[in-house]
Protein backbone atom coordinates (compact mmCIF):
# COMPACT_ATOMS: atom_id res chain seq x y z
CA UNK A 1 101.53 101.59 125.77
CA UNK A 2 98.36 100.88 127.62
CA UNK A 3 98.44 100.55 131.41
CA UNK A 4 97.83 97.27 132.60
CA UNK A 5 96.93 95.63 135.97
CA UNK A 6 99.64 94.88 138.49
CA UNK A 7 98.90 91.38 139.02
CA UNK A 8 98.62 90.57 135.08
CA UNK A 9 101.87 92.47 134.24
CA UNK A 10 103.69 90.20 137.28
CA UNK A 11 102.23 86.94 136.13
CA UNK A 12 102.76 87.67 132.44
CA UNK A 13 106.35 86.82 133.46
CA UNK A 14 106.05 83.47 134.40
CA UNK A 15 106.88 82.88 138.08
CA UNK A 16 104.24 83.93 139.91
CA UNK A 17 100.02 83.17 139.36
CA UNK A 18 97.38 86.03 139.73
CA UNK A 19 96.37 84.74 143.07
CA UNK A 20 100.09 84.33 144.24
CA UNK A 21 100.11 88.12 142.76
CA UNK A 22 97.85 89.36 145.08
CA UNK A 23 98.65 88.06 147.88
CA UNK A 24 102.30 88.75 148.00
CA UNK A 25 100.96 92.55 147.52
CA UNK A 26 98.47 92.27 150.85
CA UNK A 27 101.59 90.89 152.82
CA UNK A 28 103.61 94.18 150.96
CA UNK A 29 106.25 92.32 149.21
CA UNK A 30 105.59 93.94 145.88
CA UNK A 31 107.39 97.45 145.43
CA UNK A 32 106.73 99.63 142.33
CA UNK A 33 109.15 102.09 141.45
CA UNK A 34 110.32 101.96 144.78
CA UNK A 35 106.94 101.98 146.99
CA UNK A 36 105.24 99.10 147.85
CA UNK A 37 101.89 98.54 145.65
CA UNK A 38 98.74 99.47 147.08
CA UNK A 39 96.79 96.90 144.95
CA UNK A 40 97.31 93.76 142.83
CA UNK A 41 94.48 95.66 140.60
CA UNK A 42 96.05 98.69 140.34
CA UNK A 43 97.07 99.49 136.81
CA UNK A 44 100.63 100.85 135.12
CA UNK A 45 102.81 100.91 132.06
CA UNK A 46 104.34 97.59 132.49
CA UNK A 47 107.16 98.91 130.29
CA UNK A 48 108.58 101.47 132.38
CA UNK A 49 107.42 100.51 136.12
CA UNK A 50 110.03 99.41 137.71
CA UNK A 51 109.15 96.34 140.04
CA UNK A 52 110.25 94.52 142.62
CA UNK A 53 108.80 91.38 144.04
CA UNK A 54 110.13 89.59 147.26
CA UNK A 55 113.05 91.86 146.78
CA UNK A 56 113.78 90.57 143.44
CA UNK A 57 113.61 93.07 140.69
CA UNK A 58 111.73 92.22 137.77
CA UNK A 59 112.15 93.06 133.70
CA UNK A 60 109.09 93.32 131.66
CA UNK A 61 110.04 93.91 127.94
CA UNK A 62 106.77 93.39 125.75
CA UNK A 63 107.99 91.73 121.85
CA UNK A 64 105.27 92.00 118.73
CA UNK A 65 105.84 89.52 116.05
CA UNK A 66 104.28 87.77 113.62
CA UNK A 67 104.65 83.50 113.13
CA UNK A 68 103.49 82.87 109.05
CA UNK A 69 103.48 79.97 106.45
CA UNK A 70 105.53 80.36 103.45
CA UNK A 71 104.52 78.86 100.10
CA UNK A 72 106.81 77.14 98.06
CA UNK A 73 107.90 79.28 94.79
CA UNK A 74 107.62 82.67 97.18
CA UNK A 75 110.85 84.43 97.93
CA UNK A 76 111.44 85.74 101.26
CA UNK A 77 112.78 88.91 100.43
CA UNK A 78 112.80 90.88 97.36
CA UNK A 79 114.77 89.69 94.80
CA UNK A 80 116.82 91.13 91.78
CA UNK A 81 113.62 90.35 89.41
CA UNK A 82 110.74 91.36 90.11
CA UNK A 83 108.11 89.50 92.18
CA UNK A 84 106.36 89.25 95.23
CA UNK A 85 108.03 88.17 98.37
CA UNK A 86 107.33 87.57 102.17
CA UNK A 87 108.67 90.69 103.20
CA UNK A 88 106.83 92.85 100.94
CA UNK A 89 103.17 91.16 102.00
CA UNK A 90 104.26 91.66 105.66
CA UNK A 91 104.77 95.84 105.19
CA UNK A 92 101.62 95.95 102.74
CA UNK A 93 99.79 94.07 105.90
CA UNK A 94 101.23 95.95 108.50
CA UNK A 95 102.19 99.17 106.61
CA UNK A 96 102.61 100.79 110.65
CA UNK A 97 106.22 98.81 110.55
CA UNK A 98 109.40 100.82 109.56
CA UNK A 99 112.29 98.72 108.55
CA UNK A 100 112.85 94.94 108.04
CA UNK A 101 110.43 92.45 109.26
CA UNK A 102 111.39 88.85 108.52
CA UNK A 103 114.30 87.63 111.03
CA UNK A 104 115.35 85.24 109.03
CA UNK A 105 114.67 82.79 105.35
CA UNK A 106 113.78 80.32 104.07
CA UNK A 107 114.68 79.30 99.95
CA UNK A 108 112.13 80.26 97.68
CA UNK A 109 111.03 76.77 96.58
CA UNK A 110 111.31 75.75 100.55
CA UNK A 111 107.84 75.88 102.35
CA UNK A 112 107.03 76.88 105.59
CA UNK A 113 107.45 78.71 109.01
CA UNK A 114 108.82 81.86 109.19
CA UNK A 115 109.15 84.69 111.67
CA UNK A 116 108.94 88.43 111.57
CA UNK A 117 109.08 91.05 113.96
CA UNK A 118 106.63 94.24 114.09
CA UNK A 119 109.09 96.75 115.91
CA UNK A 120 113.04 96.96 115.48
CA UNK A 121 113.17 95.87 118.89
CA UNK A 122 111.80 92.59 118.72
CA UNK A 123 113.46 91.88 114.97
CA UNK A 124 117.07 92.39 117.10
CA UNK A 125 116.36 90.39 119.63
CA UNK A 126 115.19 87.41 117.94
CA UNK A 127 117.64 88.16 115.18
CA UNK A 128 120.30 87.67 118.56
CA UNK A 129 118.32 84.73 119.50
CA UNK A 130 118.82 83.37 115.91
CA UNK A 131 122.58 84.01 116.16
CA UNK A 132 122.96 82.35 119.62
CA UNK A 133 121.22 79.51 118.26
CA UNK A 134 118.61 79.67 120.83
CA UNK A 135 115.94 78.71 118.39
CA UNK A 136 115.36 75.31 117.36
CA UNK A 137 113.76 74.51 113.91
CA UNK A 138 112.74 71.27 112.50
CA UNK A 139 112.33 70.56 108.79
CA UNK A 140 110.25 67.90 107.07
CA UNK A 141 111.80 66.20 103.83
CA UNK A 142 110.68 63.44 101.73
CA UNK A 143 114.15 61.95 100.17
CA UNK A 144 114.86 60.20 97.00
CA UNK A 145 115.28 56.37 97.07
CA UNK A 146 115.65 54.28 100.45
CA UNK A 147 117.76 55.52 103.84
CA UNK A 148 119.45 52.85 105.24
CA UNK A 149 119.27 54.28 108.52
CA UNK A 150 116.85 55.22 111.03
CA UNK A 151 118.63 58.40 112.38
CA UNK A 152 122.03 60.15 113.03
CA UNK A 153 123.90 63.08 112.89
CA UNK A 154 125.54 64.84 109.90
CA UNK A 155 128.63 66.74 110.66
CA UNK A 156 129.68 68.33 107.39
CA UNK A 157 131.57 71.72 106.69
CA UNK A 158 130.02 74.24 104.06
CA UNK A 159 131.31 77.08 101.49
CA UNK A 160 129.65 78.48 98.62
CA UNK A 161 130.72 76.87 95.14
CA UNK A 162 132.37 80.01 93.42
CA UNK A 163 132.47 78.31 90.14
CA UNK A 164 128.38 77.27 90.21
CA UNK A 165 126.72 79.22 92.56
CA UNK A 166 124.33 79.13 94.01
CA UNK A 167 125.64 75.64 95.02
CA UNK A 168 127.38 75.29 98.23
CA UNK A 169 129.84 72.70 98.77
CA UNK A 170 131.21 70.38 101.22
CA UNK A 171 134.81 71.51 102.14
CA UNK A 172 136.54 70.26 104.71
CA UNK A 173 139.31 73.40 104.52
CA UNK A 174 137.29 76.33 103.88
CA UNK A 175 133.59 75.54 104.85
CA UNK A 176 131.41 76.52 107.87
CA UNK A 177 130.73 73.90 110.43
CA UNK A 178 127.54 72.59 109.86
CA UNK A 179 125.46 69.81 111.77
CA UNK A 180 122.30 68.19 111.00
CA UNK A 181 120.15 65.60 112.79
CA UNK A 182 118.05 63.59 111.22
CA UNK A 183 115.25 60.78 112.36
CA UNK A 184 113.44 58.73 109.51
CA UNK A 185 109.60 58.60 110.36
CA UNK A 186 108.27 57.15 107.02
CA UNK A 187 109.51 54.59 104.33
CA UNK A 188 107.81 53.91 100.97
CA UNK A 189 109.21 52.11 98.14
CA UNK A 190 110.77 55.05 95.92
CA UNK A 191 111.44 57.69 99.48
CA UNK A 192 112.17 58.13 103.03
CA UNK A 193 110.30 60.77 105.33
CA UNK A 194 113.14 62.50 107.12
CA UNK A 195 112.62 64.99 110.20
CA UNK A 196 115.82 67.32 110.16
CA UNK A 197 117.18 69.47 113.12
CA UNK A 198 119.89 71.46 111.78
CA UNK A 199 122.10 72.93 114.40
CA UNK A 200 123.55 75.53 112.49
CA UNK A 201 121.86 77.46 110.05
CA UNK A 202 124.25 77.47 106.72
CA UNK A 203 122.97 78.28 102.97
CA UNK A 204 121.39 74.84 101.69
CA UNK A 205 122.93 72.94 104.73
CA UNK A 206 120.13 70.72 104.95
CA UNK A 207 119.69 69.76 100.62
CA UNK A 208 123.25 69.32 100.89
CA UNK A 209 123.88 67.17 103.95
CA UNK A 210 121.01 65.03 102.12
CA UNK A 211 122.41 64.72 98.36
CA UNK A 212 126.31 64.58 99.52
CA UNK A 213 127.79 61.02 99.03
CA UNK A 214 129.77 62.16 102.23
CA UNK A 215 126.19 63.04 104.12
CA UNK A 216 123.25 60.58 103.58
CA UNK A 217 123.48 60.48 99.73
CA UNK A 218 120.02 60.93 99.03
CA UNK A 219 118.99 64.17 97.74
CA UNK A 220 115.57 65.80 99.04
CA UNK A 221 112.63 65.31 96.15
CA UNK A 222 112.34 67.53 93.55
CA UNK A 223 115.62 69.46 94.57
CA UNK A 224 116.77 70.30 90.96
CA UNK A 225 120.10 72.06 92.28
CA UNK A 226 121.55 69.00 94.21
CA UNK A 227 120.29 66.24 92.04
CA UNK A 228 116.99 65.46 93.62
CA UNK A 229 114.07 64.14 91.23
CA UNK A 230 112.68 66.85 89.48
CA UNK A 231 108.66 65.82 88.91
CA UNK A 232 107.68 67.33 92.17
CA UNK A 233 108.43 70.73 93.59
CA UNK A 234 111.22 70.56 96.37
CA UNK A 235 109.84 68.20 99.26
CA UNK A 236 110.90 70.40 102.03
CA UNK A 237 109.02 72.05 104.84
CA UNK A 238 110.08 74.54 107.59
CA UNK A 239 107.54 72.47 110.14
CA UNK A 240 108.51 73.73 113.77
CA UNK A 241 110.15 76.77 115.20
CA UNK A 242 110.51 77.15 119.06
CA UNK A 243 112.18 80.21 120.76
């Protein structure tokens, strides 16, 4: 990679300002690869320097990726049809990229944020951060018919349906645990704006934990699968992704 200045590699990582930078450098306090730095302006590759500052050794790992919207009808990946998807306009955009991009999905007729990665290293780490559940999403639904109310938690456990998939099902043996919060923000006289925070990340957890009697018992608009009105496409939009 290109070399970059001492003082902008340090303060890239978040503790310390330019200024601060350079003048824990003057008072020699900054080491690089084991010598103390002769200038907060003097430039190296901030990927294999190793640097110390205040006697405190420092990490710099640099992460390309990509933050997109996802229309609804698009799949994500390729499917067994044929059709465009996500991942195949992220390698015809960046055709440099070897491998998978997208770190994770969303359903085809879901809309929204989604996140790809433009080296393998950054698509395993956030696909670790995914797993840890270090990243936060919210969701935007409109809902069929009136939520009684305002906001809760939905604590239901989730397997596949084997005799209708792609259904899942609740199932308090077999399924996944899967939790959902939810905060209504909007009331009209046929639906209920929901904001959803699902804290685990199963198959249809959040169109489920909607349309189950045992979850809020209002399926998301336009969900065809769960029992949702079907004039509209499915009201449901991947709105906020933090990591």
């Amino acid at each position: 990679m290109a070399q970059e200045r001492l003082d902008k590699i340090i303060a890239s990582m978040g503790r310390y300002s330019r200024r601060e930078v350079k003048q824990l450098v003057k008072e020699g306090l900054v080491l690089v690869d084991g010598k103390i730095a002769r200038g907060a302006e003097e430039k190296y590759d901030a990927e294999t320097a190793e640097i110390t500052v205040s006697g405190e050794a420092f990490s710099y790992r640099r992460f390309t990726y990509v933050m997109l919207h996802k229309p609804a009808g698009v799949l994500s990946v390729p499917g067994k049809v044929e059709g465009d998807s996500v991942e195949a306009y992220l390698h015809r955009r960046y055709p440099e990229v070897k491998g998978p991009m997208l770190v994770h999905r969303l359903d085809q007729s879901t809309s929204g944020l989604l996140l790809a990665a433009k080296d393998a290293r950054t698509h395993r780490t956030l696909q670790e951060a995914f797993t840890s559940r270090s990243v936060h999403k919210q969701y935007l639904a409109w809902l069929d018919g009136q939520l009684p109310s305002d906001c809760g938690i939905i604590s239901l456990p989730i397997c596949p349906n084997p005799d209708d998939r792609p259904r899942q099902t609740v199932d308090l043996r077999f399924g996944k645990p899967a939790v959902t919060h939810y905060e209504v923000l909007e009331r009209r006289a046929d639906r209920t704006l929901v904001r959803f925070s699902p804290m685990t990340g199963r198959t249809h957890q959040l169109r489920l934990h909607a349309a189950s009697h045992f979850g809020l018992g209002h399926p998301i608009v336009g969900d065809r699968i769960y029992g949702g009105s079907a004039s509209e496409r499915l009201m449901l939009h991947a709105a906020r992704l933090t990591f």
